[in-house]
N, C-alpha and C. Protein backbone atom coordinates (compact mmCIF):
# COMPACT_ATOMS: atom_id res chain seq x y z
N UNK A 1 8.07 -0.51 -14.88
CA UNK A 1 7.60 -0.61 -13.52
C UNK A 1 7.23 -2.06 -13.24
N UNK A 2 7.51 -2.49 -12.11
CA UNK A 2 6.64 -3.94 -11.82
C UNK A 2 5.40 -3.93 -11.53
N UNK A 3 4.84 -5.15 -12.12
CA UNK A 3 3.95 -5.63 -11.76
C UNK A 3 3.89 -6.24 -10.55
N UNK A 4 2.82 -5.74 -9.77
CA UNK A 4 2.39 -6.55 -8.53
C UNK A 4 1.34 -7.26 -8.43
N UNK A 5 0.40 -8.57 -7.66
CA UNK A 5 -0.82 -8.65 -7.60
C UNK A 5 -0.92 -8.38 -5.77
N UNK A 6 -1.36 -8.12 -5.41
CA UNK A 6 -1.52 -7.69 -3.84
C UNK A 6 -3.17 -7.92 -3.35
N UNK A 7 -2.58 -8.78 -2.22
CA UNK A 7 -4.42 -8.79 -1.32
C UNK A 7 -4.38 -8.50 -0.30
N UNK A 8 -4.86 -7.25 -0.08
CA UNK A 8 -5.22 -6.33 1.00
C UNK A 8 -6.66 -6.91 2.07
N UNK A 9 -6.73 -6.79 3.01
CA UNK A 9 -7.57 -7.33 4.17
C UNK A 9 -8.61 -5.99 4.23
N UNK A 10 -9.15 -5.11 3.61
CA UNK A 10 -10.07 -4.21 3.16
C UNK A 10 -11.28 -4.29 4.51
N UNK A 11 -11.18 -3.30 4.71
CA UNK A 11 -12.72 -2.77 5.78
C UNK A 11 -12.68 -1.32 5.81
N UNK A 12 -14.27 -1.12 5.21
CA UNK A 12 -14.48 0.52 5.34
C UNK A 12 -14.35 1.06 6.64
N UNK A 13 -13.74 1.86 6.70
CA UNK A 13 -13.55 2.94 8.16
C UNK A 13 -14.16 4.20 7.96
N UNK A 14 -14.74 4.68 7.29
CA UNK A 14 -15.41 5.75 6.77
C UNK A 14 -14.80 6.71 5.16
N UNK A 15 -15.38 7.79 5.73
CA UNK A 15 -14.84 8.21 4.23
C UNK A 15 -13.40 8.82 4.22
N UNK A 16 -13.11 8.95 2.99
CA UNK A 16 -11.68 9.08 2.79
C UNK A 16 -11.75 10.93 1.87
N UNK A 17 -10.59 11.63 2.55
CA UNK A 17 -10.57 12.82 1.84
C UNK A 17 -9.52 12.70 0.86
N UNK A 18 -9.36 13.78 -0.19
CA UNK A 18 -8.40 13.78 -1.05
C UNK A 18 -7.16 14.39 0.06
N UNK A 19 -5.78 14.04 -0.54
CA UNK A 19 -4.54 14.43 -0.14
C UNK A 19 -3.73 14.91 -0.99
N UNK A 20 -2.69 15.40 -0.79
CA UNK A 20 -2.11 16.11 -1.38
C UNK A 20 -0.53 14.97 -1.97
N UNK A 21 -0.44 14.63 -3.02
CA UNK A 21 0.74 13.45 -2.90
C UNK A 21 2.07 14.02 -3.37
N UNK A 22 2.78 13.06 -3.50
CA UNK A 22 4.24 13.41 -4.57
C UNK A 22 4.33 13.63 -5.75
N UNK A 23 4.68 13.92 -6.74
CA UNK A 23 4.45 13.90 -7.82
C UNK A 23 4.67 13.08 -8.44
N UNK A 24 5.78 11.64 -8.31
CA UNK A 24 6.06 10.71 -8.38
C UNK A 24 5.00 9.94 -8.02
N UNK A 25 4.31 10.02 -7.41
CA UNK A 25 3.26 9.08 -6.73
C UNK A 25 1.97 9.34 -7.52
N UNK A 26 2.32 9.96 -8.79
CA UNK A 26 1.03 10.39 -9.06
C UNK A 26 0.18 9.34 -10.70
N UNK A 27 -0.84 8.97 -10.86
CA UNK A 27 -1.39 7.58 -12.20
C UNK A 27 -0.68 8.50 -13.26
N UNK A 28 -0.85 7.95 -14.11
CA UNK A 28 -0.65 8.36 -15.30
C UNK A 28 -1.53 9.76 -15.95
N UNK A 29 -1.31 10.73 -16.98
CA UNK A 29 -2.21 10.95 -17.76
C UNK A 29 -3.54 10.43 -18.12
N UNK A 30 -3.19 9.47 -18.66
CA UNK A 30 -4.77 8.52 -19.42
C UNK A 30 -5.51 7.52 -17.73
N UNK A 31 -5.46 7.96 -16.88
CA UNK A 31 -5.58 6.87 -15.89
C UNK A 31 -6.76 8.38 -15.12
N UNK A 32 -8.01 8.06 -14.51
CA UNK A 32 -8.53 8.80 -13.75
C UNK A 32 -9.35 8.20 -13.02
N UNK A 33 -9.40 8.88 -11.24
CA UNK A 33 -10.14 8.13 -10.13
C UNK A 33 -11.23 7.42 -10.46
N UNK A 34 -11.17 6.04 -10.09
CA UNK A 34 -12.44 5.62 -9.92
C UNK A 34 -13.02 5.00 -8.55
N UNK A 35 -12.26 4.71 -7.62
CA UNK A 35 -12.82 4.67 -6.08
C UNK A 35 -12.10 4.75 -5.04
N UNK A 36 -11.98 5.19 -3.90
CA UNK A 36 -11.30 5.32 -2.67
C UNK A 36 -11.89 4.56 -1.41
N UNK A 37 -10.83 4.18 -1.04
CA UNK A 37 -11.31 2.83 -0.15
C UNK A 37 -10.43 3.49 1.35
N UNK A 38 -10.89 3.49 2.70
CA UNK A 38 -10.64 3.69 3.77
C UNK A 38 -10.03 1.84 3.65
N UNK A 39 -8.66 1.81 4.59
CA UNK A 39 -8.39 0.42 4.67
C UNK A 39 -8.01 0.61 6.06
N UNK A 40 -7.54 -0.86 6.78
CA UNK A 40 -6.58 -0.76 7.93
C UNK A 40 -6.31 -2.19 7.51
N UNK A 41 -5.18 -2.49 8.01
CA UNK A 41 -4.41 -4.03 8.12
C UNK A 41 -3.50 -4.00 8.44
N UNK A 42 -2.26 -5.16 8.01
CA UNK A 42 -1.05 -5.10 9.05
C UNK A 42 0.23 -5.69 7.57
N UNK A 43 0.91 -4.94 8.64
CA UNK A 43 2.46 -5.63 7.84
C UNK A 43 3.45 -6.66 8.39
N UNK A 44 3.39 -7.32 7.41
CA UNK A 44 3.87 -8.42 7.85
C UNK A 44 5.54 -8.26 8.03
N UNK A 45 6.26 -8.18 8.83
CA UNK A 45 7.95 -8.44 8.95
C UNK A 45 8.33 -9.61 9.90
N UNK A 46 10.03 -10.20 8.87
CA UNK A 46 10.38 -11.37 9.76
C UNK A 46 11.20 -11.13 9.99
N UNK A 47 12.06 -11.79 10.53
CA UNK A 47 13.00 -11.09 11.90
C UNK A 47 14.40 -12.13 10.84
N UNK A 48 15.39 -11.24 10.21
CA UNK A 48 16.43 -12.27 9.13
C UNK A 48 17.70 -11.04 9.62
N UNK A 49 18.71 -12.14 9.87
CA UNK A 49 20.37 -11.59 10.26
C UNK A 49 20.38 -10.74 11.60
N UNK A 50 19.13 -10.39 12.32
CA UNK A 50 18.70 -9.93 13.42
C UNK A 50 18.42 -8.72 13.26
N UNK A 51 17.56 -8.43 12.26
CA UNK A 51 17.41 -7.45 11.71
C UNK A 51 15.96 -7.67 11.39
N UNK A 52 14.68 -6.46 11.22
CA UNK A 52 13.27 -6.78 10.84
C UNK A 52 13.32 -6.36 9.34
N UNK A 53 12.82 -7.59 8.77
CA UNK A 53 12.57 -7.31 6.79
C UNK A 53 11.13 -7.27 6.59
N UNK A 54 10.77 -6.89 5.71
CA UNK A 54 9.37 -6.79 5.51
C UNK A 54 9.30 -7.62 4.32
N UNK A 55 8.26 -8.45 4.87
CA UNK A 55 8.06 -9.74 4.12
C UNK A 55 6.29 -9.39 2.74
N UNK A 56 6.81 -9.02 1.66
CA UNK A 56 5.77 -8.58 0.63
C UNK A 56 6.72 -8.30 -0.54
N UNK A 57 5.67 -8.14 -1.76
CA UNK A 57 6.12 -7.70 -2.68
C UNK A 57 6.89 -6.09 -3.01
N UNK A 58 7.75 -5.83 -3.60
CA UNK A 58 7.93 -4.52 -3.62
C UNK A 58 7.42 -3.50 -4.66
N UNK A 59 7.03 -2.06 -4.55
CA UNK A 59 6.67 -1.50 -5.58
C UNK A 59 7.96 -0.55 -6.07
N UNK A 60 7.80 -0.63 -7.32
CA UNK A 60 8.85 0.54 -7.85
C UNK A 60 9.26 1.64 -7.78
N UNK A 61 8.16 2.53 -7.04
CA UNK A 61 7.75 4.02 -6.65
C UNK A 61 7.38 4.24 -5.02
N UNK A 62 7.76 4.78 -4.33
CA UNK A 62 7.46 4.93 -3.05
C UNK A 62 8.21 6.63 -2.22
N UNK A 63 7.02 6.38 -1.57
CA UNK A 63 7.97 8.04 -0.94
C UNK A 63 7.70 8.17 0.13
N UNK A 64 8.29 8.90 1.04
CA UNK A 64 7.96 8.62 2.80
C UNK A 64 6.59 9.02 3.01
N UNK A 65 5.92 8.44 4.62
CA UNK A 65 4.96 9.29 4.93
C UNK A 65 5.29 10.60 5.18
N UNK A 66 4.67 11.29 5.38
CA UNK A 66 4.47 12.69 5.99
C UNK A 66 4.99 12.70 7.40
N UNK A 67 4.11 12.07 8.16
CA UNK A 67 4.65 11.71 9.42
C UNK A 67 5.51 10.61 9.67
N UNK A 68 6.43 10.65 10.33
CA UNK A 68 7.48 9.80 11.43
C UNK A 68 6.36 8.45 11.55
N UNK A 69 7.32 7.29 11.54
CA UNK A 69 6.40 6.05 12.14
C UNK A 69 5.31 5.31 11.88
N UNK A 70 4.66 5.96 10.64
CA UNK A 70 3.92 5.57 9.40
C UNK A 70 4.75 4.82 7.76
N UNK A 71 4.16 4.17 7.49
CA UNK A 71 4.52 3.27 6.25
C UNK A 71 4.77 3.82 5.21
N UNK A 72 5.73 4.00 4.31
CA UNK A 72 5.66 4.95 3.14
C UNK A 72 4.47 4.63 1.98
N UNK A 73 4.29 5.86 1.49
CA UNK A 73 3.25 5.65 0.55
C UNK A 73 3.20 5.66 -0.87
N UNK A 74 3.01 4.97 -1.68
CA UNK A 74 3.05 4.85 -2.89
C UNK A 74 2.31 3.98 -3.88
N UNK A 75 2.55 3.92 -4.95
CA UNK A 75 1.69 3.71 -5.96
C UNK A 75 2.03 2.60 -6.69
N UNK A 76 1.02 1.72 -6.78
CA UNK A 76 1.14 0.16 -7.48
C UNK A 76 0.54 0.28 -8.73
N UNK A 77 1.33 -0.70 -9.75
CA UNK A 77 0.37 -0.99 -11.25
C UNK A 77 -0.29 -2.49 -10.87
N UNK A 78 -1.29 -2.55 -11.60
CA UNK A 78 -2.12 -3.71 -11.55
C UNK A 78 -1.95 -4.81 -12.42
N UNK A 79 -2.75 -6.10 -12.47
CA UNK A 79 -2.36 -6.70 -13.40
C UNK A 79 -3.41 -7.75 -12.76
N UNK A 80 -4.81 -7.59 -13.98
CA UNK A 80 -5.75 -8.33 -13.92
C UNK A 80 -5.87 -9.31 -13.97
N UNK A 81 -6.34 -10.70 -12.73
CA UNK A 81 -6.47 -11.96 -13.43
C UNK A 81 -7.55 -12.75 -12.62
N UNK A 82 -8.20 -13.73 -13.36
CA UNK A 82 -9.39 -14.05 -12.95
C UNK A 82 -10.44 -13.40 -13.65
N UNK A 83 -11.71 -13.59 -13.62
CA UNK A 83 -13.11 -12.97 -14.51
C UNK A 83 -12.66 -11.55 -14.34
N UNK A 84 -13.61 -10.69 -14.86
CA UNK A 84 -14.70 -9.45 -15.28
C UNK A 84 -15.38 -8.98 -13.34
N UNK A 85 -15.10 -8.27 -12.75
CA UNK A 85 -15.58 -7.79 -11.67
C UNK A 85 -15.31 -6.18 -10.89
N UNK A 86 -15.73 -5.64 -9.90
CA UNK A 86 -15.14 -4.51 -9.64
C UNK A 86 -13.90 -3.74 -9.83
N UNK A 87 -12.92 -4.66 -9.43
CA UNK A 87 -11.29 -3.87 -9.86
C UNK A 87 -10.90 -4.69 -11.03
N UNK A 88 -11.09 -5.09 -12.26
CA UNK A 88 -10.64 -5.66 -12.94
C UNK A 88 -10.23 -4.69 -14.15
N UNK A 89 -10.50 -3.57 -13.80
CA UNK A 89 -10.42 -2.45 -14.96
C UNK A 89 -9.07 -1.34 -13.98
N UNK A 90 -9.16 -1.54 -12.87
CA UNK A 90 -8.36 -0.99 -12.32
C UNK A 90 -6.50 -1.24 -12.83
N UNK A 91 -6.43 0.21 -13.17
CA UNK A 91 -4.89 0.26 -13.67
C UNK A 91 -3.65 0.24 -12.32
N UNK A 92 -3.61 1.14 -11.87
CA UNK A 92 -3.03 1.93 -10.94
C UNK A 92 -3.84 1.93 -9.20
N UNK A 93 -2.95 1.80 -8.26
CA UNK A 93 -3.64 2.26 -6.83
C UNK A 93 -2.31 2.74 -6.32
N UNK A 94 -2.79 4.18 -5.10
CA UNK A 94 -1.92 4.98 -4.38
C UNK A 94 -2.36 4.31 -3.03
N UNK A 95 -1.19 4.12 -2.24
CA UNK A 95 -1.76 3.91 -0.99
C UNK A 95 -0.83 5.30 -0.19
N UNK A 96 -2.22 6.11 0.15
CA UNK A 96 -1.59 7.63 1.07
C UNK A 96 -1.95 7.69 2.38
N UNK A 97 -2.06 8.25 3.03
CA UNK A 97 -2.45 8.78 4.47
C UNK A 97 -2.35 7.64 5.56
N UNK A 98 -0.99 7.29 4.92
CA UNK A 98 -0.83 6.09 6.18
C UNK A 98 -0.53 6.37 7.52
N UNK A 99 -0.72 5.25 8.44
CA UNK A 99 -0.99 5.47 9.94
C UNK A 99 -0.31 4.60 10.37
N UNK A 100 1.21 4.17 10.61
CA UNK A 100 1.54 2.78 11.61
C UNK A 100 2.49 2.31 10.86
N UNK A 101 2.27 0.98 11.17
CA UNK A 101 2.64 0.01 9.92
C UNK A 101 4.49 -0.75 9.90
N UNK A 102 5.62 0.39 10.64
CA UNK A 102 6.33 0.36 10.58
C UNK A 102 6.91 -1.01 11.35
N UNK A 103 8.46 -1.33 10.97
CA UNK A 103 8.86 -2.39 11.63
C UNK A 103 8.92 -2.01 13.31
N UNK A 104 9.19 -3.03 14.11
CA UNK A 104 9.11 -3.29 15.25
C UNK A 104 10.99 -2.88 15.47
N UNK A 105 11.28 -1.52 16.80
CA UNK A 105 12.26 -1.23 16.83
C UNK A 105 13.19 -2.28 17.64
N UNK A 106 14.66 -2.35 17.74
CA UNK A 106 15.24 -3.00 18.46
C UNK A 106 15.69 -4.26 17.46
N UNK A 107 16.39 -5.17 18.39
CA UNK A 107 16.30 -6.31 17.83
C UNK A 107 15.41 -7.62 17.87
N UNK A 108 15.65 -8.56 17.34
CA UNK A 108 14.56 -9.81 17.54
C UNK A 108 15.69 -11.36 16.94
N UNK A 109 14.63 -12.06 17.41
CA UNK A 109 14.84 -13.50 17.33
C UNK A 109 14.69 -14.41 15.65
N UNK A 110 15.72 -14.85 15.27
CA UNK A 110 16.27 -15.18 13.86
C UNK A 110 14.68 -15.74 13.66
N UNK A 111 13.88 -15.82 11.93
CA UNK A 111 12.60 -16.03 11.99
C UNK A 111 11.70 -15.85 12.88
N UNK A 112 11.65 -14.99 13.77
CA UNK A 112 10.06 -14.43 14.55
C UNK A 112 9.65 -12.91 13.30
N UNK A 113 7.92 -13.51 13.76
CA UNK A 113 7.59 -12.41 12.56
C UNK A 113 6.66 -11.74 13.67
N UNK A 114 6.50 -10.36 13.07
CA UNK A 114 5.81 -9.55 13.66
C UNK A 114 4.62 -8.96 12.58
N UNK A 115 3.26 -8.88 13.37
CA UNK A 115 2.18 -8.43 12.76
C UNK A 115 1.97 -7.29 12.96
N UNK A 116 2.35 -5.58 12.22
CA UNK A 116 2.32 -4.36 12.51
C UNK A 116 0.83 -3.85 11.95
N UNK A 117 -0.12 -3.40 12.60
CA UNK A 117 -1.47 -2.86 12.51
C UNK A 117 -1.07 -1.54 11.68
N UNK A 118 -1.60 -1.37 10.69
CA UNK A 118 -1.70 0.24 10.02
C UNK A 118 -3.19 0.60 9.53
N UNK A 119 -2.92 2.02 8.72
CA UNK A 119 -4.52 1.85 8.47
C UNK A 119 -3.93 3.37 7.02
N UNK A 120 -4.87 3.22 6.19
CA UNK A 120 -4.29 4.05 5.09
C UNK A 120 -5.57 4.35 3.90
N UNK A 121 -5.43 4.75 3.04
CA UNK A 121 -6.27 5.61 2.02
C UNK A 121 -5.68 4.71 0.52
N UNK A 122 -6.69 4.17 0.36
CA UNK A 122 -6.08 3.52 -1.30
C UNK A 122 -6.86 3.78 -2.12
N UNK A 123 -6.34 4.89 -3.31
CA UNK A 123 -7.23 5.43 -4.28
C UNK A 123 -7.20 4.65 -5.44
N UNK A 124 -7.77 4.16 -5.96
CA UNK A 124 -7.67 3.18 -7.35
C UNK A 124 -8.08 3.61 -8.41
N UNK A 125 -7.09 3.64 -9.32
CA UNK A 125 -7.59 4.40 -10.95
C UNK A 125 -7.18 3.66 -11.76
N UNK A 126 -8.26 3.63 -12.78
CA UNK A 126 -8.75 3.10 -14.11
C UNK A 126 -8.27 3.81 -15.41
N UNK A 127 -8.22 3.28 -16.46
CA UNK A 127 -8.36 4.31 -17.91
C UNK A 127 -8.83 5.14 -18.13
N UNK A 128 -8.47 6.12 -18.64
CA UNK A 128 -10.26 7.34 -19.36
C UNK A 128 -10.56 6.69 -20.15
């Protein structure tokens, strides 16, 4: 699987319920919850061959939303760097119950980027 490092723009929106995922989408065995974070932020896409790309890293595992017009959801491995702090033990994060996010329909102008608002559920798990 790849490694990703990813920085998310994080603000609590309240609490987050459990969901029901893919099975593919699901940590490991030896890996169990250690916090759930309400998020919202945006996706970044640039506008290449006149076509919208989404400009980020990719994950290896992904599966549609549930709903139409939401961001697919799936599951990142981690890869610690810098000191000893809150997520530094963190193995694995699911990002589920997404809301938005999707590219901008139609066409567009060679390099114009578009900032898409979403908002989603990122559960983060650790080792047992």
């Amino acid at each position: 699987m790849k490694r990703l490092s990813i920085v998310l723009p994080i603000l609590a929106a309240g609490c987050a319920s459990a969901v029901q995922v893919p099975e593919n989408l699901n940590p490991g065995a030896n890996e169990s919850l250690a916090l759930v974070v309400p998020a919202k932020g945006v996706q970044v896409y640039e506008c290449r061959d006149g076509k919208w790309a989404f400009v980020a890293p990719e994950a290896e595992q992904r599966a549609d939303a549930p709903a139409a017009g939401n961001i697919p959801w799936l599951l990142l491995g981690t890869k610690s760097v810098g000191s000893a702090g809150t997520f530094s033990k963190v193995t694995s994060i699911q990002r589920v119950a997404t809301v938005g996010g999707v590219a901008p329909v139609g066409g567009c102008a060679q390099g114009a980027q578009a900032r898409v608002d979403y908002t989603a559920d990122y559960y983060f798990f650790s080792a047992k």
